[in-house]
Structure formats: structure tokens, C-alpha cells
N, C-alpha and C. Protein backbone atom coordinates (compact mmCIF):
# COMPACT_ATOMS: atom_id res chain seq x y z
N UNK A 1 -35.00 -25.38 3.68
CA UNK A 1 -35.75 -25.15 2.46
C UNK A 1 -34.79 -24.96 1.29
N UNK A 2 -35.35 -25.50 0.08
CA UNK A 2 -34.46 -25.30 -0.96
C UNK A 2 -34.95 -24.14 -1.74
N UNK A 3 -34.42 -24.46 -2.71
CA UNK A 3 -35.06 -23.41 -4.28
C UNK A 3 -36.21 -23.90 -4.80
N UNK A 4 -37.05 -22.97 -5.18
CA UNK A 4 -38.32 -23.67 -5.88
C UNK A 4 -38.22 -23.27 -7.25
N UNK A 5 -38.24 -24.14 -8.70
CA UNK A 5 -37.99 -23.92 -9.61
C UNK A 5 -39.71 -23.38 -10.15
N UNK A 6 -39.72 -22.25 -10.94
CA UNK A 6 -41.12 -22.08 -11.60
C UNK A 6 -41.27 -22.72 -12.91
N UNK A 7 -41.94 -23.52 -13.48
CA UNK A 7 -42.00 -23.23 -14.98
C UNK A 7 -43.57 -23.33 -15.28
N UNK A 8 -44.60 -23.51 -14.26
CA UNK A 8 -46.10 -23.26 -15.02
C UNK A 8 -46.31 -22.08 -14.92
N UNK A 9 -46.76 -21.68 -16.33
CA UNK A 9 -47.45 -20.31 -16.94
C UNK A 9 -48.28 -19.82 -16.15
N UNK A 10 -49.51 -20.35 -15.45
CA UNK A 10 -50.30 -20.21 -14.44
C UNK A 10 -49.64 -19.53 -13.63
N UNK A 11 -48.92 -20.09 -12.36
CA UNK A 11 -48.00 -20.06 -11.44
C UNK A 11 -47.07 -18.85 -11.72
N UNK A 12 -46.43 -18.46 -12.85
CA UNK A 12 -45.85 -17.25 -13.30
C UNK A 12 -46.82 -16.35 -12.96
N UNK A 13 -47.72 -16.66 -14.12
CA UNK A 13 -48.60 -15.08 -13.52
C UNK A 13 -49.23 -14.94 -12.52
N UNK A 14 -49.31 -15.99 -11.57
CA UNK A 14 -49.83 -15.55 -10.40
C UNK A 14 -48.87 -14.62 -9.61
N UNK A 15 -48.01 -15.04 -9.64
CA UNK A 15 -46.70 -14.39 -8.90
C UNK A 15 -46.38 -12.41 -9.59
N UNK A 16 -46.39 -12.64 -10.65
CA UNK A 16 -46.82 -11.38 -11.54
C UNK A 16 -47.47 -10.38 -10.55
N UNK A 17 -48.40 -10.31 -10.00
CA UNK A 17 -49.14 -8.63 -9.71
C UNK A 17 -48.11 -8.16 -8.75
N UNK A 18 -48.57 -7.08 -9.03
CA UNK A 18 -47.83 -5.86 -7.97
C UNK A 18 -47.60 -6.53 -6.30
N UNK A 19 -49.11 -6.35 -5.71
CA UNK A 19 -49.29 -6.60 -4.30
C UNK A 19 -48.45 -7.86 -4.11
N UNK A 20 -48.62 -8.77 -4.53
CA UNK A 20 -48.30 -9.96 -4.18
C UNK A 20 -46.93 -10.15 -4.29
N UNK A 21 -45.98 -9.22 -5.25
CA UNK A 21 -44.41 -8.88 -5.00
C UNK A 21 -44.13 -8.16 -3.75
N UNK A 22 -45.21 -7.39 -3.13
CA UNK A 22 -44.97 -6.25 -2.23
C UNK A 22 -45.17 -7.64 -1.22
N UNK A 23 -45.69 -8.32 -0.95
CA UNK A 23 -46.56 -9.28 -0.01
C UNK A 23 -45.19 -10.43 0.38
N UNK A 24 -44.73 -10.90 -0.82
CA UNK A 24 -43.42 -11.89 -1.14
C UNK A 24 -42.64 -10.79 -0.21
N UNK A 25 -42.02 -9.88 -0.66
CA UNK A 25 -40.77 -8.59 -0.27
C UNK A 25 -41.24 -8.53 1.42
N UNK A 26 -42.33 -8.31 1.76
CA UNK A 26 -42.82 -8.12 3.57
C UNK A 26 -42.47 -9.81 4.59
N UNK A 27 -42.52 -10.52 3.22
CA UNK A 27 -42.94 -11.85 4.26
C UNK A 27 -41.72 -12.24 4.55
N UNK A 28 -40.67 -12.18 3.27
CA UNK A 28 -39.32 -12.48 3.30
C UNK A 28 -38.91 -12.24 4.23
N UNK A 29 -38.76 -10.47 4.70
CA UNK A 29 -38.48 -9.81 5.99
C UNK A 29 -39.24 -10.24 7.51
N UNK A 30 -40.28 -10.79 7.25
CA UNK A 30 -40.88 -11.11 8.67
C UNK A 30 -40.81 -12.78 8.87
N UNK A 31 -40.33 -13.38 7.82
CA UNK A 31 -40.38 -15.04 8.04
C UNK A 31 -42.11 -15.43 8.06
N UNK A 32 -42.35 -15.00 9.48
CA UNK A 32 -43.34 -15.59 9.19
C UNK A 32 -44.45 -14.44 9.56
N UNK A 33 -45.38 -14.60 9.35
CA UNK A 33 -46.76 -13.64 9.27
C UNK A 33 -48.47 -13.87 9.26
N UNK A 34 -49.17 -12.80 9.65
CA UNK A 34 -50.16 -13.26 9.92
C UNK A 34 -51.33 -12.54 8.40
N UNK A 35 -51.97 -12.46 7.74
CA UNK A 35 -52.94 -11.34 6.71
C UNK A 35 -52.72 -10.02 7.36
N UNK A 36 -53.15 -9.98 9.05
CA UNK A 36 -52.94 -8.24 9.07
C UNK A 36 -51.46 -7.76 9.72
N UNK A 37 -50.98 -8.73 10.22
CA UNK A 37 -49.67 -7.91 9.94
C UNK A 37 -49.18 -7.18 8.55
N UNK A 38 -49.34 -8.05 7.74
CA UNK A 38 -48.57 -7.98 6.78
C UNK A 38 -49.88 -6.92 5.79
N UNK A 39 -50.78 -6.96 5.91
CA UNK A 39 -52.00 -5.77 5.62
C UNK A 39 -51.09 -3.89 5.84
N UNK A 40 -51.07 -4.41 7.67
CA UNK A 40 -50.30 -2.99 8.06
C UNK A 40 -49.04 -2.62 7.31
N UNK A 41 -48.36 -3.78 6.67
CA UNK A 41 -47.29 -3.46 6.52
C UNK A 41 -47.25 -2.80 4.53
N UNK A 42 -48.25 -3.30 4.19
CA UNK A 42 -47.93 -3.05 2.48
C UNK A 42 -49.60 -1.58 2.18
N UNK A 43 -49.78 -1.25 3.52
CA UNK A 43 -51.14 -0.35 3.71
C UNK A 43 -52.06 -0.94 2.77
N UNK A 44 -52.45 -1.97 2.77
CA UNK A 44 -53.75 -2.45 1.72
C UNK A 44 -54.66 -2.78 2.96
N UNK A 45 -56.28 -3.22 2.33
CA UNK A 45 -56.91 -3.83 3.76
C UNK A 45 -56.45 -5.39 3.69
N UNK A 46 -56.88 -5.97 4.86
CA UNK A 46 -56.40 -6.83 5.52
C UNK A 46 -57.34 -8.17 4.59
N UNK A 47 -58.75 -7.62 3.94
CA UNK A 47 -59.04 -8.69 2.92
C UNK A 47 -58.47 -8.91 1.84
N UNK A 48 -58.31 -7.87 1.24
CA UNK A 48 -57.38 -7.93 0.38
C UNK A 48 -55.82 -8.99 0.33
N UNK A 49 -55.07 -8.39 0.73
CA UNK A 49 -54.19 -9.24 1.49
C UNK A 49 -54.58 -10.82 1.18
N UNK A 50 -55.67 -11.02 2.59
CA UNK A 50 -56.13 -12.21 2.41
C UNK A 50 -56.11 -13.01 1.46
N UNK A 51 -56.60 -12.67 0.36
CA UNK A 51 -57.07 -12.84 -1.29
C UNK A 51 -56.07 -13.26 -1.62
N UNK A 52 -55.20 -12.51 -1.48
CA UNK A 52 -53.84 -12.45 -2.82
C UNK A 52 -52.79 -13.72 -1.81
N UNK A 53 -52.63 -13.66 -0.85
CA UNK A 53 -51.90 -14.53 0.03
C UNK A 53 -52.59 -16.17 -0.54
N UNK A 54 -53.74 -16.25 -0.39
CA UNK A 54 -54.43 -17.50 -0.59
C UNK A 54 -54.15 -17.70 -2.21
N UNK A 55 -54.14 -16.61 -3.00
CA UNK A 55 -53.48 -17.04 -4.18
C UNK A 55 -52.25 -17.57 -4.56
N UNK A 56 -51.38 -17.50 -3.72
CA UNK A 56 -49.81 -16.74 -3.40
C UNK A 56 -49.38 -18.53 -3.00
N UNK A 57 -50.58 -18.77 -1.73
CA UNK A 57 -50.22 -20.41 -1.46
C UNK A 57 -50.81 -21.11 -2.73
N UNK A 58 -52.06 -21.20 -2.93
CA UNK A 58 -52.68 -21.92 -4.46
C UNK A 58 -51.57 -22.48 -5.13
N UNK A 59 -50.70 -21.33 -5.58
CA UNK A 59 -49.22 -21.89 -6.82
C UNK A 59 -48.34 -22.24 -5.68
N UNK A 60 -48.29 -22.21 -4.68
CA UNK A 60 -47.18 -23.18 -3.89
C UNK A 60 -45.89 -22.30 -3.46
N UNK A 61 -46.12 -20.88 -3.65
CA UNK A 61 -45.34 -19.85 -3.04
C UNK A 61 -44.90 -19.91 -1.76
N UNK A 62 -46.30 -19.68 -1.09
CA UNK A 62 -45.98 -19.89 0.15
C UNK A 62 -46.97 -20.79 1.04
N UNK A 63 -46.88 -20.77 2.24
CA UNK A 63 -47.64 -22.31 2.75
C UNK A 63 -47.66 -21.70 4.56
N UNK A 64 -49.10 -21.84 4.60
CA UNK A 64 -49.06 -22.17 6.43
C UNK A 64 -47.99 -22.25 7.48
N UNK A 65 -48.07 -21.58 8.46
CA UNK A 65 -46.84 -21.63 9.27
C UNK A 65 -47.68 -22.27 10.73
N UNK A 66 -46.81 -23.04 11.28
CA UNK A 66 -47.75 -23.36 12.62
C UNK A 66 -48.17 -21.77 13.34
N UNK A 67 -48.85 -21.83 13.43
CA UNK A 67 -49.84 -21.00 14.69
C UNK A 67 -48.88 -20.68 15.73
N UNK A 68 -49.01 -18.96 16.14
CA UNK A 68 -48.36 -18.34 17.11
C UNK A 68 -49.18 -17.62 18.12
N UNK A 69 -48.73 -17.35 18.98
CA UNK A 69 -49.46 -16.70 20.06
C UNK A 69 -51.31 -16.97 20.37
N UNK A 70 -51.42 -16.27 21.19
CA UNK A 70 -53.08 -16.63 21.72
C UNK A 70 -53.84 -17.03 20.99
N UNK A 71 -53.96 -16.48 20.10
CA UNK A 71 -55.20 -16.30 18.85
C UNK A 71 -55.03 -17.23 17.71
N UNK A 72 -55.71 -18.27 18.23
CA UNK A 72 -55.33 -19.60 17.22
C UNK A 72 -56.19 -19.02 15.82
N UNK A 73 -56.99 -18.31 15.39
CA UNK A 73 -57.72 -18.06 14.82
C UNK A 73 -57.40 -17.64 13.21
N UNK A 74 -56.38 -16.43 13.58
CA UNK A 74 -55.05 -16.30 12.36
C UNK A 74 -54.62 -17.07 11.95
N UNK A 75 -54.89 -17.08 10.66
CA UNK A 75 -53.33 -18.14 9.97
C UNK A 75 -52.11 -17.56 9.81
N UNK A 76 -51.52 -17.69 10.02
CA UNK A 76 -49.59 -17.33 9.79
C UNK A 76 -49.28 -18.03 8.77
N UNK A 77 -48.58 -17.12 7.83
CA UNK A 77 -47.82 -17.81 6.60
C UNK A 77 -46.17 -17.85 6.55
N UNK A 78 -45.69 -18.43 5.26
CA UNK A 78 -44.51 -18.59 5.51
C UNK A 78 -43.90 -18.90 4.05
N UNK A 79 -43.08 -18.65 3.60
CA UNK A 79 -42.52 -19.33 2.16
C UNK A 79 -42.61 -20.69 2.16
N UNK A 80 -42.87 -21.26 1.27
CA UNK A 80 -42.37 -22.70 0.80
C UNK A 80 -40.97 -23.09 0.32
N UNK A 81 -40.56 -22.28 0.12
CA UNK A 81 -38.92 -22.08 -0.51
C UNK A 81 -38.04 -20.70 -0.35
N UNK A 82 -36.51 -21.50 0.12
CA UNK A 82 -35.66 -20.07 -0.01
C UNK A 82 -35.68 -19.11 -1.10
N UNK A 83 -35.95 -19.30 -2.48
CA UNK A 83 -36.10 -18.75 -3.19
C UNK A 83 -36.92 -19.36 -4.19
N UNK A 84 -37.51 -18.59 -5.49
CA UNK A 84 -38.57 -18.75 -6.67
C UNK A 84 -37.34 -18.37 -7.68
N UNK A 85 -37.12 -19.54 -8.55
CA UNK A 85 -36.12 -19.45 -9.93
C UNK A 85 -36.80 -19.36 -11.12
N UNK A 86 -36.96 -18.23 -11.90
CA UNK A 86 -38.14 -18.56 -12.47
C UNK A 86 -37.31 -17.95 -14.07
N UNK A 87 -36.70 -18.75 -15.23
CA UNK A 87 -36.16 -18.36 -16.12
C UNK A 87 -36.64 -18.20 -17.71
N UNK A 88 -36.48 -17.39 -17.96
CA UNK A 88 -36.86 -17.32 -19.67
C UNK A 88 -36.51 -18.52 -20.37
N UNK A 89 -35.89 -19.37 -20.41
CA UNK A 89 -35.59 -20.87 -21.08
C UNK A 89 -36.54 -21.73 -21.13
N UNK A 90 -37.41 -21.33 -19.80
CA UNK A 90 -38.35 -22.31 -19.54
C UNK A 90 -39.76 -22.16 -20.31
N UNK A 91 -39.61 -21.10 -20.66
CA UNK A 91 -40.87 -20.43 -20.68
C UNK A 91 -40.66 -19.83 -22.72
N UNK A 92 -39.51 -19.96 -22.83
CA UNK A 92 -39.19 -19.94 -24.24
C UNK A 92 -40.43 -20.36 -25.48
N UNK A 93 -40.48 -21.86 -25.71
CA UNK A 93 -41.07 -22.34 -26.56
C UNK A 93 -42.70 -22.07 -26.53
N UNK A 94 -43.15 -21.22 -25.53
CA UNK A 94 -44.23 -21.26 -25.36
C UNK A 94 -44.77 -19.23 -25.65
N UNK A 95 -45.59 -19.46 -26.29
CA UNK A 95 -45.85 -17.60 -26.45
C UNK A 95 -46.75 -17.22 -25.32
N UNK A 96 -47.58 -17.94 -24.77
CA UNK A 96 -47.80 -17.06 -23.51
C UNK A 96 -47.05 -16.97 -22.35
N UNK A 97 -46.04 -18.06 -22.42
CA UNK A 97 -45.55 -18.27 -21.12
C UNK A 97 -44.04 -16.91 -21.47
N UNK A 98 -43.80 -16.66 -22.55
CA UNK A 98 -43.09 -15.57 -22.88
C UNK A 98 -43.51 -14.20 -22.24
N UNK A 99 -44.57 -14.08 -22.78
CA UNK A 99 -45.50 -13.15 -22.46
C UNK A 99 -45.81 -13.10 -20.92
N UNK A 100 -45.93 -13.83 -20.04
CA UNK A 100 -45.90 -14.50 -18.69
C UNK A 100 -44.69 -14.04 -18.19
N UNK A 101 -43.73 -14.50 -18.75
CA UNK A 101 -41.97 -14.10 -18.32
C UNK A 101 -41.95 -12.58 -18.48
N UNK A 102 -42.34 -12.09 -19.72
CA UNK A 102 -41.79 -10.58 -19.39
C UNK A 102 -42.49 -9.90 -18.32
N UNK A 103 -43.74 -9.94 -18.10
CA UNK A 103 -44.92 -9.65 -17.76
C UNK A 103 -44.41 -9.35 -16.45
N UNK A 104 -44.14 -10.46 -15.73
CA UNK A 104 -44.03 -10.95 -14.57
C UNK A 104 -42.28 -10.23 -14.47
N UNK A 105 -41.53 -10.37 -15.39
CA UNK A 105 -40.24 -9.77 -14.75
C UNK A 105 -40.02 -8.54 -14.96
N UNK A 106 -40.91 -7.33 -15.47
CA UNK A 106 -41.33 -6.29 -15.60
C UNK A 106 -41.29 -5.71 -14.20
N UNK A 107 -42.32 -6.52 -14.03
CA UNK A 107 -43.03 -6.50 -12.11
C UNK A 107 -42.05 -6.56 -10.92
N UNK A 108 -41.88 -7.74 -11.15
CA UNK A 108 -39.85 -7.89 -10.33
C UNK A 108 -38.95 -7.20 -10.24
N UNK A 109 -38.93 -6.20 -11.25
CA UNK A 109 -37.89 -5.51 -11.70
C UNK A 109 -38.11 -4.22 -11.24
N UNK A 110 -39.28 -3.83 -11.20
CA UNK A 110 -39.95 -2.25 -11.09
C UNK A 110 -39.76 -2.10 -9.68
N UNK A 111 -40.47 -3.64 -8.82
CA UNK A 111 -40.82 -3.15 -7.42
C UNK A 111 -39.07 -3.10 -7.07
N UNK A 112 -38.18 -4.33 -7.10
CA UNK A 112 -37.03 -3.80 -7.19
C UNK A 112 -36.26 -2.58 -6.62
N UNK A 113 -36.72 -1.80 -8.12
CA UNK A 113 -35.75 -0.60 -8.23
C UNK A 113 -36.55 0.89 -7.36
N UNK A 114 -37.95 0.12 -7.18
CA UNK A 114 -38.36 0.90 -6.08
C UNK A 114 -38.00 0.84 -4.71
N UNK A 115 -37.94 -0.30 -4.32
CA UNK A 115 -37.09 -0.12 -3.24
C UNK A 115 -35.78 0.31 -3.09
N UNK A 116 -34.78 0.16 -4.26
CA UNK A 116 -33.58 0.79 -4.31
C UNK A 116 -33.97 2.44 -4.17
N UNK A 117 -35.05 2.78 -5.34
CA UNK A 117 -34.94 4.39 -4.68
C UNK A 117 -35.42 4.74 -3.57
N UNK A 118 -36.02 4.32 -2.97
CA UNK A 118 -36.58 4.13 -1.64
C UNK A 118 -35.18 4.24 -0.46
N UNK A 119 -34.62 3.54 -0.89
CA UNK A 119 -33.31 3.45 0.12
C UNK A 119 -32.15 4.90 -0.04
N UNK A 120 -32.16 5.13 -1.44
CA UNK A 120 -31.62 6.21 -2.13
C UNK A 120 -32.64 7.57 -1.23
N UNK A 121 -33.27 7.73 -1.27
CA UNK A 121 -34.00 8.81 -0.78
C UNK A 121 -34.13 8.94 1.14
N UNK A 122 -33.90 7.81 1.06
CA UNK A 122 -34.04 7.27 2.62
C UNK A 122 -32.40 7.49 3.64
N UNK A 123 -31.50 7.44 2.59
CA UNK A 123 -30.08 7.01 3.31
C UNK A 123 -30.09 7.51 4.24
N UNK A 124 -29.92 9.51 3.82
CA UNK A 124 -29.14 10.44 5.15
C UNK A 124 -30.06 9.71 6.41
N UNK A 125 -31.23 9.20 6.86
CA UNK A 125 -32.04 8.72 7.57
C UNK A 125 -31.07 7.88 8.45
N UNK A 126 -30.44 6.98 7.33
CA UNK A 126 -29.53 5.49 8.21
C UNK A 126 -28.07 6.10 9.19
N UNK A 127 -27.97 5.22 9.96
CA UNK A 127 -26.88 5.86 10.81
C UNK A 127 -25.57 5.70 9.89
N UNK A 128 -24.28 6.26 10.01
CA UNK A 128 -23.46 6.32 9.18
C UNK A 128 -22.76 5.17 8.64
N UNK A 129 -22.62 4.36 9.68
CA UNK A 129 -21.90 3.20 9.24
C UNK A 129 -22.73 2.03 8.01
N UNK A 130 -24.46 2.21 8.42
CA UNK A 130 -24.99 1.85 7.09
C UNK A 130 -24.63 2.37 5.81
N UNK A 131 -25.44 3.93 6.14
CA UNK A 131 -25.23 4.62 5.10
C UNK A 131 -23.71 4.54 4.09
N UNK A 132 -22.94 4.33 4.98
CA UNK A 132 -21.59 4.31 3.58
C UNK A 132 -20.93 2.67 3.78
N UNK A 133 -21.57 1.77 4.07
CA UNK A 133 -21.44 0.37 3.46
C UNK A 133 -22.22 0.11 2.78
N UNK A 134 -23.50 0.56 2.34
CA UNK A 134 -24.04 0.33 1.50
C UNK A 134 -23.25 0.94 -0.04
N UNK A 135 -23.87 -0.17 -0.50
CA UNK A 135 -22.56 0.08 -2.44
C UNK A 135 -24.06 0.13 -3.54
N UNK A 136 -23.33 0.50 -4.23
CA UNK A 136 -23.76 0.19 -6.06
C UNK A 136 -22.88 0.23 -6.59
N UNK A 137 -22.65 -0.51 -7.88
CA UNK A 137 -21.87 -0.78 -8.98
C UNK A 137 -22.12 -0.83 -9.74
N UNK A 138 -22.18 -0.49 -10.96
CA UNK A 138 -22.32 -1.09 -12.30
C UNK A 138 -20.97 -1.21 -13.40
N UNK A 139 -20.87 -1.92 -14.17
CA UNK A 139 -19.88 -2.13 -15.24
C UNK A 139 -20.35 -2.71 -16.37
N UNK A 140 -19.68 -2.24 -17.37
CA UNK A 140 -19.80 -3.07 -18.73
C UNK A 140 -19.08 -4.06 -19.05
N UNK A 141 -19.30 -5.15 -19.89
CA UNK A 141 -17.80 -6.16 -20.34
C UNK A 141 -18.46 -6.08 -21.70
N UNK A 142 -17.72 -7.59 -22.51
CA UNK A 142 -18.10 -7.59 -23.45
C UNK A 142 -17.14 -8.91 -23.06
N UNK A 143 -18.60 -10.04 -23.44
CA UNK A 143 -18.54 -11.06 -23.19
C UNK A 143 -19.20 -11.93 -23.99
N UNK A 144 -18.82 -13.76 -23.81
CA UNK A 144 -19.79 -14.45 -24.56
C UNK A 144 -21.02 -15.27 -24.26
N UNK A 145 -21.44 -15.48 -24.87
CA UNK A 145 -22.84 -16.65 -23.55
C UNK A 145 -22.20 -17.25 -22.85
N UNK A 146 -21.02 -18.46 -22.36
CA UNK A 146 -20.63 -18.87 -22.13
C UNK A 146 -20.01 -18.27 -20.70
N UNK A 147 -19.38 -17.05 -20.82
CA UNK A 147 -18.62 -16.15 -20.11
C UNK A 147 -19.55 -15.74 -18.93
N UNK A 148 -20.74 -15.37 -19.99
CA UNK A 148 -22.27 -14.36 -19.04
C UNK A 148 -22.66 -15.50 -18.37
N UNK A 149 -22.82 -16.77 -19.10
CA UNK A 149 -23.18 -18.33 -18.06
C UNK A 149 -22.39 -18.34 -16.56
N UNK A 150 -21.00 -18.23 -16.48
CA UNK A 150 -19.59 -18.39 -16.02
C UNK A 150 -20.13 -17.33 -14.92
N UNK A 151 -20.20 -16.54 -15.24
CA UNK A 151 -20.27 -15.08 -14.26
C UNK A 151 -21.67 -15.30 -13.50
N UNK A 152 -22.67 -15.64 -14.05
CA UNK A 152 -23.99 -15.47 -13.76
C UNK A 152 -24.01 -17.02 -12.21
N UNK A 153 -23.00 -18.53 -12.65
CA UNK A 153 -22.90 -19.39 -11.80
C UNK A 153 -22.07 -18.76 -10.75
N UNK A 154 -21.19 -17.49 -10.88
CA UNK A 154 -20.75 -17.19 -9.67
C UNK A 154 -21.10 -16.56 -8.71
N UNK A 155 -22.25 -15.98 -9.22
CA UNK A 155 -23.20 -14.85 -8.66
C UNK A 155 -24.35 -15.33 -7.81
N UNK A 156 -24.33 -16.67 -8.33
CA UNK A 156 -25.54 -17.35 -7.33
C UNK A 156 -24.48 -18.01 -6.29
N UNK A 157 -23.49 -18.47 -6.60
CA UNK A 157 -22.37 -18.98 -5.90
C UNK A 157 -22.05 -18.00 -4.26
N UNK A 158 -22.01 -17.07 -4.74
CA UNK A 158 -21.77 -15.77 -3.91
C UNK A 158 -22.84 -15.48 -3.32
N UNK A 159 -24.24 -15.33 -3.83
CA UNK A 159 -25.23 -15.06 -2.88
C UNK A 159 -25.68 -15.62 -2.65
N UNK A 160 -25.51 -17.17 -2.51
CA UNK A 160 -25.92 -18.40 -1.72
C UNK A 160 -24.67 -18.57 -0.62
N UNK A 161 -23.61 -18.04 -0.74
CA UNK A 161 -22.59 -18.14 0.42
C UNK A 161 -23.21 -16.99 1.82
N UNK A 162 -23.51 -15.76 1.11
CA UNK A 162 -23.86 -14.87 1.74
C UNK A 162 -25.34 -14.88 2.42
N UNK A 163 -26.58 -15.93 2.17
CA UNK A 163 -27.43 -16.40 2.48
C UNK A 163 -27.42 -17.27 3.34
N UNK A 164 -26.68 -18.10 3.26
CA UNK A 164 -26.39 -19.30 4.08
C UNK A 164 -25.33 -18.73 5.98
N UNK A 165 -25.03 -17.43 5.34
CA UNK A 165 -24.26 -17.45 6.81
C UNK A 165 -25.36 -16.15 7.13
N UNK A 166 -26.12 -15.74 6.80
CA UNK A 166 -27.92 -15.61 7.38
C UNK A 166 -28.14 -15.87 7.81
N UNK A 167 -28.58 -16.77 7.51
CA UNK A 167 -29.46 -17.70 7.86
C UNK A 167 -28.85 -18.58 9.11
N UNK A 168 -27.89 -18.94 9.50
CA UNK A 168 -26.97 -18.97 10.29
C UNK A 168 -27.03 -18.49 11.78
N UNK A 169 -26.89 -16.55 11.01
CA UNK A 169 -26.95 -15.61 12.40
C UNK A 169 -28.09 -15.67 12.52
N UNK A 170 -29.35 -15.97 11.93
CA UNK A 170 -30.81 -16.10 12.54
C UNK A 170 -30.82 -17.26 13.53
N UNK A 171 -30.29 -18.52 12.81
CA UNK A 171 -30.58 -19.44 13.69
C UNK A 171 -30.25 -19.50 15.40
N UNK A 172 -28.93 -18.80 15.14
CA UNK A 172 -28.40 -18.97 16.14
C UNK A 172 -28.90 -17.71 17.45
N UNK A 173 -29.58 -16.96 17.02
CA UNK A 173 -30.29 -15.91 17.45
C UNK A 173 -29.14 -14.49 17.71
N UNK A 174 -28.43 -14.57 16.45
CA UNK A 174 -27.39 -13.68 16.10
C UNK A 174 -28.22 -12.25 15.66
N UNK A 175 -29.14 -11.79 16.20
CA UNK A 175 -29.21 -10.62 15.17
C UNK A 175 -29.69 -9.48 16.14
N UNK A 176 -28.61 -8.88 17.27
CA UNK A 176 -28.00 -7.69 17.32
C UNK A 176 -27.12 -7.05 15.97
N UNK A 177 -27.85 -6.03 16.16
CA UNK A 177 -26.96 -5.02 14.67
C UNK A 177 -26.83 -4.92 13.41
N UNK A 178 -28.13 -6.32 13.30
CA UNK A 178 -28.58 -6.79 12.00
C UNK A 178 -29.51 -6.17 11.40
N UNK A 179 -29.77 -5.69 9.82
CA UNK A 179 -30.69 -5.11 9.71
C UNK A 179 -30.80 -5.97 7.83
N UNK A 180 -32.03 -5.78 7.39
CA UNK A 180 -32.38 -6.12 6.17
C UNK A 180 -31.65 -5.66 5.16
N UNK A 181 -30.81 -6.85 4.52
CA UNK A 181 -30.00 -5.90 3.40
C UNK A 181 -30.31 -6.84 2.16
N UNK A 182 -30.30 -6.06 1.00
CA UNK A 182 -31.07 -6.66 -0.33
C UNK A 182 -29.65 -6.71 -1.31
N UNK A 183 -29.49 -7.51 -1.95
CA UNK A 183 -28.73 -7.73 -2.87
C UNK A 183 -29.34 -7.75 -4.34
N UNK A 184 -29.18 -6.87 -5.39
CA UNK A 184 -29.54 -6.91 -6.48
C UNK A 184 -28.65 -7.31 -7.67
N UNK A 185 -28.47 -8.22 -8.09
CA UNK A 185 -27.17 -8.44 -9.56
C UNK A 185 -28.34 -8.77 -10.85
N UNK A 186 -27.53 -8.18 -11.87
CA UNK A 186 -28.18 -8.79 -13.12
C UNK A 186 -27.12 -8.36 -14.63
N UNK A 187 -27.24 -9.30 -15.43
CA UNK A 187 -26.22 -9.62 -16.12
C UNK A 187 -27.63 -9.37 -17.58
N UNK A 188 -26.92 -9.15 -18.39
CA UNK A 188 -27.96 -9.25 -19.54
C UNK A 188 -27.16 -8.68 -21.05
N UNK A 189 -27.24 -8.90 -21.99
CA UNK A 189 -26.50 -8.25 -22.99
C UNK A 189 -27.67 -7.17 -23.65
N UNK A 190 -26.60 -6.18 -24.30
CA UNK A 190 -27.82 -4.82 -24.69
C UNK A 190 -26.55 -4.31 -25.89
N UNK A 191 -27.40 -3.50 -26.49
CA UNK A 191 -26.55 -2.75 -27.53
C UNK A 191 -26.91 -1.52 -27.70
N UNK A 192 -25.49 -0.73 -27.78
CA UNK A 192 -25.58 0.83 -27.58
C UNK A 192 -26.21 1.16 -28.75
């Protein structure tokens, strides 16, 4: 699977609500899934779910997975793509689709940093060797578009290297001692 590029306004805001970031974030982790697994997993009911999943495929998020176990009856889902690229450039010339972009990366951003505190509150929990490989960083520069371009191509560079040998230890049915780890980067200019 490749990258799926976003640029309909529609399709943005579908992706936008809460649940359906929580729904994206569960499925990622399970590959593939059924409405109530993934119900149990974000505590909503299992229609619900339903709803928002069938919305979720509609814009081409995610898509049908062949059928598992006994119960042909479930549908199992699955991404359509390794990832959703979804950039302010695209969405520029247009005022709702602006409005769409923040909207929606508001949302991205929040559930995010909820799971970061989530993990923050969670650590002493992890056995030690998690607990202190896990990092944060932050830094300032002072840079130019060009530079922030430069940095920003290395960053996908890097977590497409680090994805790809993933994806890898999955295939290969590598995953003793493996556990879900999230990578967050973001680059942006601001003024004190």
C-alpha cells in the first residue's frame, strides 16, 4: 500500500470527527478489524462505530478486509493506504477547504497529544527498558522555507525508513518484544 493523498474538502471533513480519529488510531494498531472489536476498543456502541466506519470507507479511508474466522457475517476492515497526506497547500485557495484543514488538524492534533499524555501518565506502568527508550525532544532553529522544506523531506525520509523495517518484522512474523510505538514530528514557524 502506498500513501493516499487528500485534497477533497468533503473527504477532509469526513476524516475530521473525533471517533473516527480514535477508530483510524485502533485500526492502525489492529490491521485489520471487525465494528465490535474495534466498538470494545474506543468504548462507543458497536452501531455507532458501524456508522462512522461506513463513513470512514465512503471517502476511501479505509476498505473491506477479506473475512476471518467462523462468522462470515462481520465485515472486517482495513486501511486503504499506509498513510492519509493531507496538506494546507491543497486546501489553500479554497475558504472552506481552509476551514476543513484547520478543523480537521485541530482534531489530529488534540487526539495526538492525548495519547502522548496518556503514555506520560501511563509510563511508571511500562517495564523499564520501555519506559526509558521512550524520548521527547523539542528544539528551536531559525530557519527558512526552504530549510523547514529540507528538514520536513528528511523527516518523512526517516519515518518511512523506520516504517518500512515494520512492516518487515510483521511480515516476517517478527513480533516477539514488539509493542506499538508512535512517532510524532512537526515543524512549523511561530513567533515569540
Amino acid at each position: 500500500m502506498a500513501a493516499k493523498k487528500i485534497t477533497d474538502v468533503a473527504a477532509l471533513k469526513a476524516f475530521g470527527h473525533p471517533l473516527r480519529i480514535r477508530l483510524d488510531r485502533a485500526l492502525v494498531a489492529a490491521g485489520t478489524a471487525t465494528a465490535t472489536q474495534l466498538a470494545e476498543q474506543v468504548d462507543e456502541p458497536v452501531s455507532l462505530v458501524s456508522y462512522h466506519l461506513r463513513k470512514l470507507a465512503e471517502y476511501g479511508y479505509i476498505e473491506e478486509a477479506p473475512r476471518q474466522g467462523a462468522d462470515g457475517r462481520e465485515r472486517w476492515w482495513r486501511h486503504s493506504a499506509d498513510r492519509y497526506d493531507m496538506h494546507w497547500a491543497d486546501f489553500a485557495d479554497d475558504p472552506e477547504g481552509v476551514a476543513a484543514y484547520i478543523g480537521t488538524s485541530h482534531q489530529v492534533a488534540s487526539a495526538r497529544m492525548q495519547n502522548l499524555m496518556r503514555y506520560i501518565g501511563e509510563q511508571p506502568a511500562w517495564p523499564r527498558e520501555w519506559a526509558t527508550a521512550a524520548f521527547g525532544t523539542g528544539r528551536i532553529f531559525r530557519l527558512t522555507p526552504a530549510e523547514l522544506q529540507e528538514m520536513a523531506d528528511e523527516a518523512a525520509e526517516f519515518a518511512e525508513r523506520w516504517a518500512a523495517r515494520s512492516r518487515a518484522a510483521d511480515e516476517a512474523g517478527a513480533t516477539e518484544g514488539r509493542e506499538h510505538v508512535e512517532l510524532q514530528m512537526y515543524g512549523y514557524p511561530f513567533r515569540p
